[in-house]
C-alpha atoms as a PDB file:
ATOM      1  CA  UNK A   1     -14.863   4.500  14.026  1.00  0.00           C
ATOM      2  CA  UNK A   2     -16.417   6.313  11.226  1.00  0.00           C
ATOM      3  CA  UNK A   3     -20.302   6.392  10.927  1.00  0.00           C
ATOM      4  CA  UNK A   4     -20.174   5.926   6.934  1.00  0.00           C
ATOM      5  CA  UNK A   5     -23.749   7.015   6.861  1.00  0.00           C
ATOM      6  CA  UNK A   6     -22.711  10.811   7.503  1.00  0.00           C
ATOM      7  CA  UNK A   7     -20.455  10.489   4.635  1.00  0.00           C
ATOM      8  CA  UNK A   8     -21.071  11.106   0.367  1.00  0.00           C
ATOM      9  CA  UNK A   9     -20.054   9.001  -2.068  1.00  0.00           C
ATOM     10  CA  UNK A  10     -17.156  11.488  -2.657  1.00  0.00           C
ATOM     11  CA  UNK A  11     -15.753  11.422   0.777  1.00  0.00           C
ATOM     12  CA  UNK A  12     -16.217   7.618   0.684  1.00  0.00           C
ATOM     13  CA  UNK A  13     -13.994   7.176  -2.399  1.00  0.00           C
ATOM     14  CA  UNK A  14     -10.882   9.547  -0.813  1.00  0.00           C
ATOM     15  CA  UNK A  15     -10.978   7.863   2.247  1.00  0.00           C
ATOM     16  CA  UNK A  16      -7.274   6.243   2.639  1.00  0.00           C
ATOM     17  CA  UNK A  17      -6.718   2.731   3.934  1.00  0.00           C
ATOM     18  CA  UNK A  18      -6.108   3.903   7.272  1.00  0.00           C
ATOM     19  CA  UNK A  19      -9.339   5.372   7.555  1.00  0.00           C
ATOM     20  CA  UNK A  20     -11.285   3.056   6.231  1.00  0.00           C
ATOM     21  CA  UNK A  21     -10.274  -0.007   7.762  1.00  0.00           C
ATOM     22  CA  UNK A  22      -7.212   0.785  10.071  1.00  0.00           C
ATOM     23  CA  UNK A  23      -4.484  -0.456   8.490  1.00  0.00           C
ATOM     24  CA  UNK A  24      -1.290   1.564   8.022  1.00  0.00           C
ATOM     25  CA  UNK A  25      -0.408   1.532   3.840  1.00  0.00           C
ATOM     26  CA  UNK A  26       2.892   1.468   3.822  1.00  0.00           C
ATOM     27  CA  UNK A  27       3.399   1.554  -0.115  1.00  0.00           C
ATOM     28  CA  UNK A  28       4.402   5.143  -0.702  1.00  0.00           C
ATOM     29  CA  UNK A  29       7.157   4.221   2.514  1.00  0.00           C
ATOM     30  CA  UNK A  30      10.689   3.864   1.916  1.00  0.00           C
ATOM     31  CA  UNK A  31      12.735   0.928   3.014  1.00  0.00           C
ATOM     32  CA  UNK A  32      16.089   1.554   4.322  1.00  0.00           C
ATOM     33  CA  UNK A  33      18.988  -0.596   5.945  1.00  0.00           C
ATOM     34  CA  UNK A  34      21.253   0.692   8.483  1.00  0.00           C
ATOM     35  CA  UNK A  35      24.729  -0.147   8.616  1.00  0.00           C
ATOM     36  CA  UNK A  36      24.491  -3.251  10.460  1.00  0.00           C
ATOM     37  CA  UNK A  37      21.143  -4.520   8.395  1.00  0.00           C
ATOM     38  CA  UNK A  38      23.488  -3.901   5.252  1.00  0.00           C
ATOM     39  CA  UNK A  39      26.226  -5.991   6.423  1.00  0.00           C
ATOM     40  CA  UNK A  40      23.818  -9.198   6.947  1.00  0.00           C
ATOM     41  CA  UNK A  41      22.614  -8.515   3.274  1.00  0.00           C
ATOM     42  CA  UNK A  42      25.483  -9.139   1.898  1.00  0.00           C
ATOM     43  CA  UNK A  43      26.259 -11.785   4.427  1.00  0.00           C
ATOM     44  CA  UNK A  44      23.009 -13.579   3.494  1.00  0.00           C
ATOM     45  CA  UNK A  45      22.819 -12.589  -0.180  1.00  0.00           C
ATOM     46  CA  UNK A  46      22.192 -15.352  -3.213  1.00  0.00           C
ATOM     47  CA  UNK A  47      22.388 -14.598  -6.744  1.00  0.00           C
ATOM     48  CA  UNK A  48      18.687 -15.538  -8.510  1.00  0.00           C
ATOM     49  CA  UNK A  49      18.216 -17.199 -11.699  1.00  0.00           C
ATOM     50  CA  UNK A  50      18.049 -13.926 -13.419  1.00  0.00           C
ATOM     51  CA  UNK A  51      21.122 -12.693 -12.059  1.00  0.00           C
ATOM     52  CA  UNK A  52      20.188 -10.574  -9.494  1.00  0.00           C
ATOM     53  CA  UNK A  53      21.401 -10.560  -5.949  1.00  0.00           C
ATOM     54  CA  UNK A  54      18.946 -11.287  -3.742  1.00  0.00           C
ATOM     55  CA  UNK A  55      18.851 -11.321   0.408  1.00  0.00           C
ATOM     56  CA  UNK A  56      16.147 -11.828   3.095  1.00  0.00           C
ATOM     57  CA  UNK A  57      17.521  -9.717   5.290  1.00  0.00           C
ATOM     58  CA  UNK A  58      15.236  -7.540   6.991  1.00  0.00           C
ATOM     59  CA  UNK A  59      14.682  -3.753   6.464  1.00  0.00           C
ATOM     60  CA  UNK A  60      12.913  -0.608   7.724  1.00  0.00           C
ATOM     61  CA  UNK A  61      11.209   2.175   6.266  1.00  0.00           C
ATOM     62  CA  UNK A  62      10.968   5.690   7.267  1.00  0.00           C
ATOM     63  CA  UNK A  63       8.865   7.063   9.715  1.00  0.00           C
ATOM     64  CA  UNK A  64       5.501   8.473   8.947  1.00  0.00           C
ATOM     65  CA  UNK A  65       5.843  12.869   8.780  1.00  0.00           C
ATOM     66  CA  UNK A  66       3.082  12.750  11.666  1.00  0.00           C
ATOM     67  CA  UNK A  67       5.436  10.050  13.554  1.00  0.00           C
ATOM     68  CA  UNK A  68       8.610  12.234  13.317  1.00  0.00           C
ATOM     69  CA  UNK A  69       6.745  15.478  14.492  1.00  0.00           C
ATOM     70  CA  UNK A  70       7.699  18.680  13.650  1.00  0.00           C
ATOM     71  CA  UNK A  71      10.755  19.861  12.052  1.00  0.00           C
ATOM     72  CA  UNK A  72      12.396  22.805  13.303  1.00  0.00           C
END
């Protein structure tokens, strides 16, 4: 935990989500299907009032760069 009172207003405001309350932000994270995840997307998919196809299929995204480790 972070003692905020060491901190400046600066520092405050740059903190990311992760530091300040310890929750991963994954909005800047790619989702991605593998083959088998694609294949029950289309299985599963609807066409929406707008036209678009639409599934609930689930999906992954990417590993974080300090998840993956170092790249050789």
């Amino acid at each position: 935990m972070i003692n905020r009172h060491l901190l400046t207003a600066t520092q405050i405001a740059f903190m990311t989500k992760l530091t300040r309350e310890g929750v991963r932000d994954m909005t800047n994270r790619k989702p991605y299907r593998t083959k088998a995840m694609k294949a029950e997307a289309r299985r599963t998919a609807y066409v929406d009032k707008n036209g678009a196809w639409r599934s609930t299929a689930p999906t992954q995204y990417h590993p974080d760069s300090k998840e993956r480790g170092p790249s050789y």
